[in-house]
PDB file of N, CA and C in Angstrom:
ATOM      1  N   UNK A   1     -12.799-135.548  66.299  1.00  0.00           N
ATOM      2  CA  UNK A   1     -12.928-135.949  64.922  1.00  0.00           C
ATOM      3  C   UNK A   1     -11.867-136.983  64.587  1.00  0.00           C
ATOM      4  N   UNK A   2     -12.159-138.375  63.931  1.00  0.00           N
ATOM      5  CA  UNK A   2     -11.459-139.021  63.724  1.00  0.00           C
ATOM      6  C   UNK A   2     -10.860-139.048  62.569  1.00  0.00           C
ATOM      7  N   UNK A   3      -9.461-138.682  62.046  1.00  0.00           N
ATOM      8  CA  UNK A   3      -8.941-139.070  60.589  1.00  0.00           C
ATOM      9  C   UNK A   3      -9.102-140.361  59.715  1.00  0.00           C
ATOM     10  N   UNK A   4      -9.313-140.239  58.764  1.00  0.00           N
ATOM     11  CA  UNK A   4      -9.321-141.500  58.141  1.00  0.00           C
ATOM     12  C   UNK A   4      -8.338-141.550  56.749  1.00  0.00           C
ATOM     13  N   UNK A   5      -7.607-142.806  56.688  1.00  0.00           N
ATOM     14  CA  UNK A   5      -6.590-142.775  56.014  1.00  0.00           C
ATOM     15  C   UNK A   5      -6.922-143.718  54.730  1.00  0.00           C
ATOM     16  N   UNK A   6      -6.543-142.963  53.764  1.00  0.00           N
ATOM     17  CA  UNK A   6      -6.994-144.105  52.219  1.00  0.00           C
ATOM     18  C   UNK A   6      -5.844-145.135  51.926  1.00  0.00           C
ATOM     19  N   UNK A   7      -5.813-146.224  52.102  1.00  0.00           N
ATOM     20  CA  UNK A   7      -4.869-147.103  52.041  1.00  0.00           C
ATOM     21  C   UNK A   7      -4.644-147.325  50.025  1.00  0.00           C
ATOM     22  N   UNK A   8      -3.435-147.039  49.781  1.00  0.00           N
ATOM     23  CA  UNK A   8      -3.406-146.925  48.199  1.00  0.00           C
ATOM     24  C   UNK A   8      -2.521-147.893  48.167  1.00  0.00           C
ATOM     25  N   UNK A   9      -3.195-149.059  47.425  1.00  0.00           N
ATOM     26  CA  UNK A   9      -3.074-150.269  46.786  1.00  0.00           C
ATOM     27  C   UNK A   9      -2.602-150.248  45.382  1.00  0.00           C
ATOM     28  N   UNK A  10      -1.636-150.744  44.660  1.00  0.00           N
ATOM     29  CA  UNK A  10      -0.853-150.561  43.623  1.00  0.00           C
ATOM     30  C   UNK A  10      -2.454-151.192  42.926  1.00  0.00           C
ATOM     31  N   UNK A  11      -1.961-150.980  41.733  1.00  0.00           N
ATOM     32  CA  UNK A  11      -3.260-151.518  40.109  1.00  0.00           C
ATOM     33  C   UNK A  11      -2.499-152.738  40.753  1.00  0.00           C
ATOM     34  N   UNK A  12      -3.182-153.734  40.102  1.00  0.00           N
ATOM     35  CA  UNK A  12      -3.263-155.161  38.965  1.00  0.00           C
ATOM     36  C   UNK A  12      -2.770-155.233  38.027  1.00  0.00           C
ATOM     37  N   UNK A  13      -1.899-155.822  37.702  1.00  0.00           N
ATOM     38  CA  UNK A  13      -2.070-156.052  36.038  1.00  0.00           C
ATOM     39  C   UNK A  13      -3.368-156.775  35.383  1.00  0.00           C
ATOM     40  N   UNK A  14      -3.616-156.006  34.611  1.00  0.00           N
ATOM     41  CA  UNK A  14      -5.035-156.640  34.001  1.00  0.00           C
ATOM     42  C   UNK A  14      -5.034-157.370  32.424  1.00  0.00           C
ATOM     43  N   UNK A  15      -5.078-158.458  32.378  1.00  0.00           N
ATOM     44  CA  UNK A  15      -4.904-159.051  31.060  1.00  0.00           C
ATOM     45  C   UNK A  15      -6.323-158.499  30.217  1.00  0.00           C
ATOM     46  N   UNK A  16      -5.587-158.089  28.997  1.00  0.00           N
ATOM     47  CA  UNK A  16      -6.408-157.453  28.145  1.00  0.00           C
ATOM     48  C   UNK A  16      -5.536-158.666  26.698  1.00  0.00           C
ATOM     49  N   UNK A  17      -6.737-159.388  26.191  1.00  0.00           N
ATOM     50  CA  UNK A  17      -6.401-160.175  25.421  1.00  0.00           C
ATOM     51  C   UNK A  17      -6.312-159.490  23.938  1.00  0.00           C
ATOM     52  N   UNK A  18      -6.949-158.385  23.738  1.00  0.00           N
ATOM     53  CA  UNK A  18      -6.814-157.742  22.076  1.00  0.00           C
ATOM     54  C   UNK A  18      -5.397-157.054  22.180  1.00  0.00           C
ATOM     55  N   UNK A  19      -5.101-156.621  23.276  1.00  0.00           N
ATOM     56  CA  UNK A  19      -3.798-156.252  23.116  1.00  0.00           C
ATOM     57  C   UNK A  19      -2.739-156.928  22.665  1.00  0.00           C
ATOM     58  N   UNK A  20      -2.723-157.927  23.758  1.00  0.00           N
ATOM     59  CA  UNK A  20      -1.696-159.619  23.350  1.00  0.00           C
ATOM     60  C   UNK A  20      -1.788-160.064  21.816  1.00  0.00           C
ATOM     61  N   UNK A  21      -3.170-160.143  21.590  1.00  0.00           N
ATOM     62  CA  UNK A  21      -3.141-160.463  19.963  1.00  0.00           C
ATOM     63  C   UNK A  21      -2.598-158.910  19.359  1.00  0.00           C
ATOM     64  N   UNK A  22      -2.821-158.019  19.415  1.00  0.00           N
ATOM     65  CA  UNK A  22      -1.832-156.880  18.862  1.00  0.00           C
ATOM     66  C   UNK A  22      -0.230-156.705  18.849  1.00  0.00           C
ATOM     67  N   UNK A  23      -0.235-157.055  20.261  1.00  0.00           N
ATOM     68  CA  UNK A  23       1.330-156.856  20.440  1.00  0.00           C
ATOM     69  C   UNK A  23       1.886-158.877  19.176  1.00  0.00           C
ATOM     70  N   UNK A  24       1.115-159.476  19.304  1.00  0.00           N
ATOM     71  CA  UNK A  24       1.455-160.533  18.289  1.00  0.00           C
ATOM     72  C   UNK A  24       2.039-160.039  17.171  1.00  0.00           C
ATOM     73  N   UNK A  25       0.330-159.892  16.636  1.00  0.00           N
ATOM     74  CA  UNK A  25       0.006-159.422  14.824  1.00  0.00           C
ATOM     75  C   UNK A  25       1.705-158.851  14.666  1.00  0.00           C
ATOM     76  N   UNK A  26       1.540-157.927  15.481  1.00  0.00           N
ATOM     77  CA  UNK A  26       2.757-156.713  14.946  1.00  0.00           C
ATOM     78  C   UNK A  26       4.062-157.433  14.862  1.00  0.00           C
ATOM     79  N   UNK A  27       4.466-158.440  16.168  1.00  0.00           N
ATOM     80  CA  UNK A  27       5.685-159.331  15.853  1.00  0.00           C
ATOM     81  C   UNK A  27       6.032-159.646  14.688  1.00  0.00           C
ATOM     82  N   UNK A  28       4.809-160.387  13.964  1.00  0.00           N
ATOM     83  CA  UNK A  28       4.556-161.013  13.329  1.00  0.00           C
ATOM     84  C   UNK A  28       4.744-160.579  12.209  1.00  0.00           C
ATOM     85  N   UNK A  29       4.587-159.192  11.360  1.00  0.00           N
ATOM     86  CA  UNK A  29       4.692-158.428  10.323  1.00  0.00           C
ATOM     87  C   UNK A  29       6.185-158.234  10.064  1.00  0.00           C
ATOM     88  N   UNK A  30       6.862-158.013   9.432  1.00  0.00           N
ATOM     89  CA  UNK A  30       8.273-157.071   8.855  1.00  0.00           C
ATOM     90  C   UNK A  30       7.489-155.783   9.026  1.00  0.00           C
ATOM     91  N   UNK A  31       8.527-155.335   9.598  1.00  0.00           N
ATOM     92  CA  UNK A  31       8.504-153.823   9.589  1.00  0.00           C
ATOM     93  C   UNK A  31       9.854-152.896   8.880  1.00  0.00           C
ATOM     94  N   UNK A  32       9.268-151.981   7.706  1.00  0.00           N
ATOM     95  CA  UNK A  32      10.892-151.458   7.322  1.00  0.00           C
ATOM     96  C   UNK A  32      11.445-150.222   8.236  1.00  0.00           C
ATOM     97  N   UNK A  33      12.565-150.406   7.775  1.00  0.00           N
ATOM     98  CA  UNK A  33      13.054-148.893   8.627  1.00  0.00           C
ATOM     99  C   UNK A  33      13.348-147.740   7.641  1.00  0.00           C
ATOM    100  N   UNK A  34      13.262-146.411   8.404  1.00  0.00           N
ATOM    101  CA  UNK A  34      13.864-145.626   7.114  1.00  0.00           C
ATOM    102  C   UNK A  34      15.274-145.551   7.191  1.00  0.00           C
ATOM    103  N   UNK A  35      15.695-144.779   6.064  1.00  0.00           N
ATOM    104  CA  UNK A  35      17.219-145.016   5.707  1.00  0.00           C
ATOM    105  C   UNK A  35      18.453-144.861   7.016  1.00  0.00           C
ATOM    106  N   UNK A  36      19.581-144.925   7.016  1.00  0.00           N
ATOM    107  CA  UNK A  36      20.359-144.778   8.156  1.00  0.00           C
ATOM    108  C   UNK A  36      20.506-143.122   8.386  1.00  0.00           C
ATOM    109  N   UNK A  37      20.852-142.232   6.936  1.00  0.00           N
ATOM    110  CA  UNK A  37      20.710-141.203   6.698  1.00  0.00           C
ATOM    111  C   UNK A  37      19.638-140.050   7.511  1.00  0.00           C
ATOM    112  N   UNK A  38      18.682-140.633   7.331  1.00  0.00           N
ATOM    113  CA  UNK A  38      17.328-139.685   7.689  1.00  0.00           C
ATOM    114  C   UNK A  38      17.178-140.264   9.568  1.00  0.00           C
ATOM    115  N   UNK A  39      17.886-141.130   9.939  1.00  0.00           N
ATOM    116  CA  UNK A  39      17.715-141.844  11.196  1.00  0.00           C
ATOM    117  C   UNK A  39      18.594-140.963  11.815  1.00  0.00           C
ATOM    118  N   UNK A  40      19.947-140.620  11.057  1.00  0.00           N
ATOM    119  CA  UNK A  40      21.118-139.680  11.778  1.00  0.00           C
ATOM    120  C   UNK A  40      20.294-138.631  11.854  1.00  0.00           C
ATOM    121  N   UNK A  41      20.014-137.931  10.676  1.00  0.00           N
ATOM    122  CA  UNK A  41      19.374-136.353  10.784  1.00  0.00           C
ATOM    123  C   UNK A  41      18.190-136.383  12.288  1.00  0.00           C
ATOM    124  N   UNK A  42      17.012-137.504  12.687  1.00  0.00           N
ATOM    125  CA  UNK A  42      16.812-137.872  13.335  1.00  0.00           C
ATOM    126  C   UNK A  42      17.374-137.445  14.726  1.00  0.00           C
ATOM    127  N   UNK A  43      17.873-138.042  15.066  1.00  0.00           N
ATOM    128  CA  UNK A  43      19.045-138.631  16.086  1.00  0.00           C
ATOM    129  C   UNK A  43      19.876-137.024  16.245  1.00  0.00           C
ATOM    130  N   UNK A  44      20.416-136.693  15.308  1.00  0.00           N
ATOM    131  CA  UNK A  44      20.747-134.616  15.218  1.00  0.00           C
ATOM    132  C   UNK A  44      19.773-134.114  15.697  1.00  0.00           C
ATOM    133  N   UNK A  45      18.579-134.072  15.152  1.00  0.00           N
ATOM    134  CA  UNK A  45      17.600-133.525  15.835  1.00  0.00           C
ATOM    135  C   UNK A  45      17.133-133.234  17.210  1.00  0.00           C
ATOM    136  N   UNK A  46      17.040-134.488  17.632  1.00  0.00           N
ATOM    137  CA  UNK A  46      16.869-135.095  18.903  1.00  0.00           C
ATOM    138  C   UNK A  46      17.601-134.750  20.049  1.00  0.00           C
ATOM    139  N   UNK A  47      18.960-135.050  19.557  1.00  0.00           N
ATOM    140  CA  UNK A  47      20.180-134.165  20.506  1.00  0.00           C
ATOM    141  C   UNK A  47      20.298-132.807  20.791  1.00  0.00           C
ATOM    142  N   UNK A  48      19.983-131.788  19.721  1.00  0.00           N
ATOM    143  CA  UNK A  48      19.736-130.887  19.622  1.00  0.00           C
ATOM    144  C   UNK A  48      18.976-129.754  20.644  1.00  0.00           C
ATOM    145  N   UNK A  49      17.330-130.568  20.724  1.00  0.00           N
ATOM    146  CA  UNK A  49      16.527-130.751  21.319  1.00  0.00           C
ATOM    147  C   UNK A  49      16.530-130.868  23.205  1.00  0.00           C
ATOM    148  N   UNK A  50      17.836-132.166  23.256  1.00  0.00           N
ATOM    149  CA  UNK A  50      18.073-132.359  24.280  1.00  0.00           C
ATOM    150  C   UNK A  50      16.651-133.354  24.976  1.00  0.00           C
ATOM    151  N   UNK A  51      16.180-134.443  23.625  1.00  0.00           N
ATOM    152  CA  UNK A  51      15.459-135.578  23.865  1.00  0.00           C
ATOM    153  C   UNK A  51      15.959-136.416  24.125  1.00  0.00           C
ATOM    154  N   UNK A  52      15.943-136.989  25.395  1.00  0.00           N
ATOM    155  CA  UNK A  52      16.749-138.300  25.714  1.00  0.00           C
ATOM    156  C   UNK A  52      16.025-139.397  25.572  1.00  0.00           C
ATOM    157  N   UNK A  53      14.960-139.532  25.739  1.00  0.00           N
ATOM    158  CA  UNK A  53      14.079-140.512  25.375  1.00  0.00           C
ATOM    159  C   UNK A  53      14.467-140.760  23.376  1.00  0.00           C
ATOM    160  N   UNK A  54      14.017-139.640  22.637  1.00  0.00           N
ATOM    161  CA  UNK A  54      14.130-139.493  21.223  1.00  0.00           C
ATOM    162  C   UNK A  54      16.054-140.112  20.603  1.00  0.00           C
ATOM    163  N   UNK A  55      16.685-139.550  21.430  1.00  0.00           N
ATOM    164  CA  UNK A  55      18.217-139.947  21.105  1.00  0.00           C
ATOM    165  C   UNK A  55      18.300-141.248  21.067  1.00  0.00           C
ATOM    166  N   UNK A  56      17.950-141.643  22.695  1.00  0.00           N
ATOM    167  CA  UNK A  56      17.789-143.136  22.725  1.00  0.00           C
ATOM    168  C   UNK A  56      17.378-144.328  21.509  1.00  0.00           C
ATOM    169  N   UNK A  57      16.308-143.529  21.034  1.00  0.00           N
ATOM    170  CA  UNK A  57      15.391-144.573  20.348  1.00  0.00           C
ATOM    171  C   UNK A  57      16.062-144.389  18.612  1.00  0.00           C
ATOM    172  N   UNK A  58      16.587-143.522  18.856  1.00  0.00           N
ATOM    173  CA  UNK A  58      17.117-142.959  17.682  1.00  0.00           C
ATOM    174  C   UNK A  58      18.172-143.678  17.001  1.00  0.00           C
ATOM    175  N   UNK A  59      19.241-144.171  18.093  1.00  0.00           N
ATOM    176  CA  UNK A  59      20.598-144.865  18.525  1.00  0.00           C
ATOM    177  C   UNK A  59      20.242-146.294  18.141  1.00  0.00           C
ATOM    178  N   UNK A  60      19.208-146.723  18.998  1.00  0.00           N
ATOM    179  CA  UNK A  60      18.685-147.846  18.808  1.00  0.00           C
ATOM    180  C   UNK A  60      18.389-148.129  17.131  1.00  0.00           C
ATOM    181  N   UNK A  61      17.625-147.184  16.196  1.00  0.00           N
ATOM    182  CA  UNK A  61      17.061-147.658  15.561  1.00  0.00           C
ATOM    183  C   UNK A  61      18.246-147.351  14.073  1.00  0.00           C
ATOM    184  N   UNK A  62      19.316-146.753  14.260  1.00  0.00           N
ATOM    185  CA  UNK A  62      20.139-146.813  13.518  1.00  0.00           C
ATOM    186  C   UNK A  62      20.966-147.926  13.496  1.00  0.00           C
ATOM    187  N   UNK A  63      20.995-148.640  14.782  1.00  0.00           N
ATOM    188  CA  UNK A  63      21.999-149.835  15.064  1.00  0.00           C
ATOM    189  C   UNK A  63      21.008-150.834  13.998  1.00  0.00           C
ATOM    190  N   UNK A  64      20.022-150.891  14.392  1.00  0.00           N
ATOM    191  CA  UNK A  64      19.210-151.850  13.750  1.00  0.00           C
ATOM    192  C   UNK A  64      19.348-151.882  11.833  1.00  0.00           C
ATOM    193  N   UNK A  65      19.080-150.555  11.560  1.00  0.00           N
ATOM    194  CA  UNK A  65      18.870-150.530  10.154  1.00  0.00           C
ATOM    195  C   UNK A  65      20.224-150.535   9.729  1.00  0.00           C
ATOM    196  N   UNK A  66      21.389-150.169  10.460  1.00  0.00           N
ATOM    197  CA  UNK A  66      22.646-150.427  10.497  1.00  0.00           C
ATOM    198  C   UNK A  66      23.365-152.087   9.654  1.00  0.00           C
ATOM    199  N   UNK A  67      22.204-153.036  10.223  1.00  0.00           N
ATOM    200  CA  UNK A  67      22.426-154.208  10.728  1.00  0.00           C
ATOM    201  C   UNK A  67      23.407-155.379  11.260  1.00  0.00           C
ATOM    202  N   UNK A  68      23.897-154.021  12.814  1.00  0.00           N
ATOM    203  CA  UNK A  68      24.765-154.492  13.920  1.00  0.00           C
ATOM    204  C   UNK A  68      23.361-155.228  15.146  1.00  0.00           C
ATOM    205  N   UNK A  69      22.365-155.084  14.571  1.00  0.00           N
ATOM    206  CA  UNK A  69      21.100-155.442  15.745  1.00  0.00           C
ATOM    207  C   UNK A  69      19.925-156.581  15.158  1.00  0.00           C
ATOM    208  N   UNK A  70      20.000-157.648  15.438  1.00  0.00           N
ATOM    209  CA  UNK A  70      18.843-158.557  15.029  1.00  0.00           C
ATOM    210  C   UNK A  70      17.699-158.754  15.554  1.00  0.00           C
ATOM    211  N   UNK A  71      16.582-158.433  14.969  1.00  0.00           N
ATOM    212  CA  UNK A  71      15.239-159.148  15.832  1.00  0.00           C
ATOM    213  C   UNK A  71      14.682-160.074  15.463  1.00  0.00           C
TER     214      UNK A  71
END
């Protein structure tokens, strides 16, 4: 009996053009943040939790509304 082996080939990136115009649009808008306050409680939470992904984004988004961070 002979084995046969599945050769696994990474994806493609596949251009998906409604996305591109999405990831635009959204550039494109102001977006507000909520207060620095409710971002800490946030961010408490998160740690708490022991979300590192959530802390992260948390950190991030206080620097921003902070405004030590420009986009």
């Amino acid at each position: 009996m002979e084995e046969q082996f599945v050769k696994l080939v990474p994806p493609r990136a596949v251009r998906r053009p409604t996305e591109d115009a999405a990831i635009h649009a959204a550039d494109a808008t102001p977006r507000s943040l909520p207060s620095v306050d409710q971002l800490l409680d946030a961010l408490t939470l998160a740690a708490h939790r022991h979300d590192l992904a959530g802390v992260r984004l948390c950190t991030h988004l206080v620097a921003r509304a902070a405004g030590h961070v420009s986009w």
